[in-house]
C-alpha atoms as a PDB file:
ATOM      1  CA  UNK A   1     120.012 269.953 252.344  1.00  0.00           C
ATOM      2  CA  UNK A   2     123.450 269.345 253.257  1.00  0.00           C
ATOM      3  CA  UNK A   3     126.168 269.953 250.493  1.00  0.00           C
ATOM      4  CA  UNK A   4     129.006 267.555 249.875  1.00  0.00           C
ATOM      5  CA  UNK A   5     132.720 268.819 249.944  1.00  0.00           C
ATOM      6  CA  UNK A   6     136.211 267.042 249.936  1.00  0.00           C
ATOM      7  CA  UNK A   7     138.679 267.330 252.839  1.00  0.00           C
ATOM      8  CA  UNK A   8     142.408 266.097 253.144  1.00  0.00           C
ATOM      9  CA  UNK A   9     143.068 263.457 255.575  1.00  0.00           C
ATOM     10  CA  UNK A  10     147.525 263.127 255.852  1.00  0.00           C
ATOM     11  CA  UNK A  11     148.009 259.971 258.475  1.00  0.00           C
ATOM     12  CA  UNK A  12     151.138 259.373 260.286  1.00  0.00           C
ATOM     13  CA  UNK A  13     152.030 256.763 262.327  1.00  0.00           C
ATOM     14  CA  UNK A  14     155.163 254.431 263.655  1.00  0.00           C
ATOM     15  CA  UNK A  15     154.553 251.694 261.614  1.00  0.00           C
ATOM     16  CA  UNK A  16     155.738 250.776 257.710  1.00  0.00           C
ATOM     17  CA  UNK A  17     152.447 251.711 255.971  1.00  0.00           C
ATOM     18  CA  UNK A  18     152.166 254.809 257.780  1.00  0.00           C
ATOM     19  CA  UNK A  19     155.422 256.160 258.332  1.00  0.00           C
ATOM     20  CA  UNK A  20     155.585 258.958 255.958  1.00  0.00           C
ATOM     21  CA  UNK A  21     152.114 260.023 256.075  1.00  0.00           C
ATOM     22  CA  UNK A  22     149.779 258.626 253.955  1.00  0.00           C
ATOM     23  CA  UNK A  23     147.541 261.001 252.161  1.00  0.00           C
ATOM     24  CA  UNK A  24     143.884 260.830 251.985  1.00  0.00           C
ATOM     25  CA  UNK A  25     140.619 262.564 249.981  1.00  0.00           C
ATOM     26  CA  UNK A  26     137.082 261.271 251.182  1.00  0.00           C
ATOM     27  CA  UNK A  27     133.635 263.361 250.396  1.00  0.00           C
ATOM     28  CA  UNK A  28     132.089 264.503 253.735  1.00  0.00           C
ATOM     29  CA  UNK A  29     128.376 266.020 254.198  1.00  0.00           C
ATOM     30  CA  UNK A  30     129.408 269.395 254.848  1.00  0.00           C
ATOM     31  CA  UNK A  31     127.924 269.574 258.893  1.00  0.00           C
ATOM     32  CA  UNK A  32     130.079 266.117 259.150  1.00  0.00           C
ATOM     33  CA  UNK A  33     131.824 265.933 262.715  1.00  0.00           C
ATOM     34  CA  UNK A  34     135.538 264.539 262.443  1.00  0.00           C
ATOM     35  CA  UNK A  35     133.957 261.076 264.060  1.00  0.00           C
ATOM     36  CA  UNK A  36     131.793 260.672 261.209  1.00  0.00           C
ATOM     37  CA  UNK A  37     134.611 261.983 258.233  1.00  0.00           C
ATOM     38  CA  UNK A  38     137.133 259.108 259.932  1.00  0.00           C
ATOM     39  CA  UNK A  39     134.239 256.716 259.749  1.00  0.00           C
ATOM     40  CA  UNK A  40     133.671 258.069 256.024  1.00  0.00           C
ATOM     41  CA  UNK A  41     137.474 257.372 255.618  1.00  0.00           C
ATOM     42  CA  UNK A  42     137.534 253.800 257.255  1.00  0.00           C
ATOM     43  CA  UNK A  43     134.562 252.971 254.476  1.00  0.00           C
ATOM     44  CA  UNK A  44     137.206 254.208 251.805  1.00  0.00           C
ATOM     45  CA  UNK A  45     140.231 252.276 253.065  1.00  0.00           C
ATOM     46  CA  UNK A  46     137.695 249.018 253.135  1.00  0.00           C
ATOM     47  CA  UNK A  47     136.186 249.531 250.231  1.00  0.00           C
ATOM     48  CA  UNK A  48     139.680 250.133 248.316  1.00  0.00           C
ATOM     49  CA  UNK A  49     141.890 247.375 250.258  1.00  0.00           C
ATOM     50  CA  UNK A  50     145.028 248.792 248.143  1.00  0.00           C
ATOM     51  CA  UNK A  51     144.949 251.898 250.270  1.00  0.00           C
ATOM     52  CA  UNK A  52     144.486 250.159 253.663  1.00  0.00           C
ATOM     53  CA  UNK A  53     147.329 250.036 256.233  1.00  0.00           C
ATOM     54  CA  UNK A  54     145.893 247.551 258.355  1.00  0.00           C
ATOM     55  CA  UNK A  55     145.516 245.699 260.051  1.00  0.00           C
ATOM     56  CA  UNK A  56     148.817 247.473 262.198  1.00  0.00           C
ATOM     57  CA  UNK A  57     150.289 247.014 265.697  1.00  0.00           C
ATOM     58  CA  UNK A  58     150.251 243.237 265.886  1.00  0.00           C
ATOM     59  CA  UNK A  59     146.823 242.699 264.697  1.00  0.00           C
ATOM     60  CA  UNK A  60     144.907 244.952 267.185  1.00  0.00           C
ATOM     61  CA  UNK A  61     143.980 247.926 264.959  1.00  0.00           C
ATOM     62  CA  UNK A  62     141.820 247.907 262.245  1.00  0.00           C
ATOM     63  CA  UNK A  63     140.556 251.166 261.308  1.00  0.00           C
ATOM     64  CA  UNK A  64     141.099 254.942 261.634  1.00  0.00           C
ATOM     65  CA  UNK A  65     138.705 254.827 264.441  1.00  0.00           C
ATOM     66  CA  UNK A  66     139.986 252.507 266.586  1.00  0.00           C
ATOM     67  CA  UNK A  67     143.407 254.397 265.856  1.00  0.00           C
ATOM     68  CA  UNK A  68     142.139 257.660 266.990  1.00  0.00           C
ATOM     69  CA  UNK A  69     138.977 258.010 269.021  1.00  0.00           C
ATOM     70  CA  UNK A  70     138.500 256.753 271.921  1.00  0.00           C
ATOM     71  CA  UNK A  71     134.350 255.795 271.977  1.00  0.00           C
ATOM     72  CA  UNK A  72     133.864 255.608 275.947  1.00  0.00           C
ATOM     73  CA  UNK A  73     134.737 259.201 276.622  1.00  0.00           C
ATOM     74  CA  UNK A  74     133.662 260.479 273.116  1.00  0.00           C
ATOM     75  CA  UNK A  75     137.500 262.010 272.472  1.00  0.00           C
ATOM     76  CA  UNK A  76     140.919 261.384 270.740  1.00  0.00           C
ATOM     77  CA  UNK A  77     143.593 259.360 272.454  1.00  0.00           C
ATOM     78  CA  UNK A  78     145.801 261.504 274.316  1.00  0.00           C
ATOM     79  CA  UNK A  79     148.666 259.957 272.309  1.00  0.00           C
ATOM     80  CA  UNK A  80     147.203 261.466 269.064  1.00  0.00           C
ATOM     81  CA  UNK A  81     147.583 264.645 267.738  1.00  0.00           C
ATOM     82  CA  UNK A  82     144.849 266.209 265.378  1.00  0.00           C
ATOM     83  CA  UNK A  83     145.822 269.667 263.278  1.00  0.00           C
ATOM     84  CA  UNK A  84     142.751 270.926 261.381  1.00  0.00           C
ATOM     85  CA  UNK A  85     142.795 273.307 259.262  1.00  0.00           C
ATOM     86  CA  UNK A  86     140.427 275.668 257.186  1.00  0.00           C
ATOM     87  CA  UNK A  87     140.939 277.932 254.397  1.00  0.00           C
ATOM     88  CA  UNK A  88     144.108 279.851 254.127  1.00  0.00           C
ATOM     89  CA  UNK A  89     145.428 277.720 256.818  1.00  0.00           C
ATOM     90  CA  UNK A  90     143.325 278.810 259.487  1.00  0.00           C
ATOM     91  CA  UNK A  91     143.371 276.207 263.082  1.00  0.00           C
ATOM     92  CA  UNK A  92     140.579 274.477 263.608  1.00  0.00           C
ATOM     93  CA  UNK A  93     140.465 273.562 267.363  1.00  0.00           C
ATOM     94  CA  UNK A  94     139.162 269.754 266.760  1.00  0.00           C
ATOM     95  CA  UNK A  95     140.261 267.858 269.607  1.00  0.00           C
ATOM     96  CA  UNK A  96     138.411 270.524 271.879  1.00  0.00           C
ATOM     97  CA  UNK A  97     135.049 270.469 269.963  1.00  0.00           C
ATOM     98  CA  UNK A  98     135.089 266.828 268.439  1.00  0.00           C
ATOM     99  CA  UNK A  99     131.544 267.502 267.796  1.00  0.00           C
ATOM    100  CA  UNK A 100     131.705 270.551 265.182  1.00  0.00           C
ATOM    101  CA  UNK A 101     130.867 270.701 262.007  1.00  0.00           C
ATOM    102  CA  UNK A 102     133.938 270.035 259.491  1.00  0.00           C
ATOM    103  CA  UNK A 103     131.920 273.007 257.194  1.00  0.00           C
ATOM    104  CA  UNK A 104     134.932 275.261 257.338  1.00  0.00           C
ATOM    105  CA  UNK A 105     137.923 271.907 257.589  1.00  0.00           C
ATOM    106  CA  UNK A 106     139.875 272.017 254.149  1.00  0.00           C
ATOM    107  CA  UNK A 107     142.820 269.698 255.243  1.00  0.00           C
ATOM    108  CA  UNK A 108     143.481 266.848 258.487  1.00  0.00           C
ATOM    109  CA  UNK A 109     146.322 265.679 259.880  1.00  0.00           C
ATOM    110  CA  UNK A 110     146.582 263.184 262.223  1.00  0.00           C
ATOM    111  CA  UNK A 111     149.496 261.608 263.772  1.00  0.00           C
ATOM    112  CA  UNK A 112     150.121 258.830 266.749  1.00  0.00           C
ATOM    113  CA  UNK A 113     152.127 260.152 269.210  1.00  0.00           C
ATOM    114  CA  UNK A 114     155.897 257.661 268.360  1.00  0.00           C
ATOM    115  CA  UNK A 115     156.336 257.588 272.089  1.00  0.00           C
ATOM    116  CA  UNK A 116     153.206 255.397 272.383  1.00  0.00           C
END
């Protein structure tokens, strides 16, 4: 059975909603991979509208996956960066091993490059 835990997402991105980070705390199955925790977080934001940013960039973007993964090739956009971290700050590699389990993940940040 898998156990339940809480992990941090902190968003950035260049737009108004987004611009100083918003802060996020979703329940994840403990073997979640970080493409289903940003799925888990995309049900949060739609389920609780207040804490939505989008839609952003003209229309186009409507949730955290669309934002960050890129489905065809099964990674994150090159333009994103993804800092993953475990307890007492420890790196988690994520954008290398998409795939792991988030067992050991405490805390997420994620930010679109502003150069995009």
């Amino acid at each position: 059975m898998s156990k339940i835990k809480k992990i941090k997402f902190t968003v950035f991105a260049p737009v108004k909603s987004l611009s100083s980070g918003k802060k996020y705390e979703i329940e994840i199955k403990e073997n979640a991979n970080f493409i289903e925790a940003l799925a888990l977080l995309d049900k949060y934001v739609f389920e609780h509208p207040d804490e939505s940013p989008f839609p952003i960039y003209e229309g186009y973007i409507h949730s955290f996956l669309q934002l960050f993964w890129d489905p065809r090739i099964n990674e994150i956009y090159d333009d994103c960066a993804v800092q993953a971290y475990g307890p007492n700050k420890v790196f988690i590699p994520l954008r290398e091993k998409i795939e792991s389990s988030l067992h050991i993940v405490d805390d997420i940040l994620l930010q679109v490059d502003y150069g995009c």
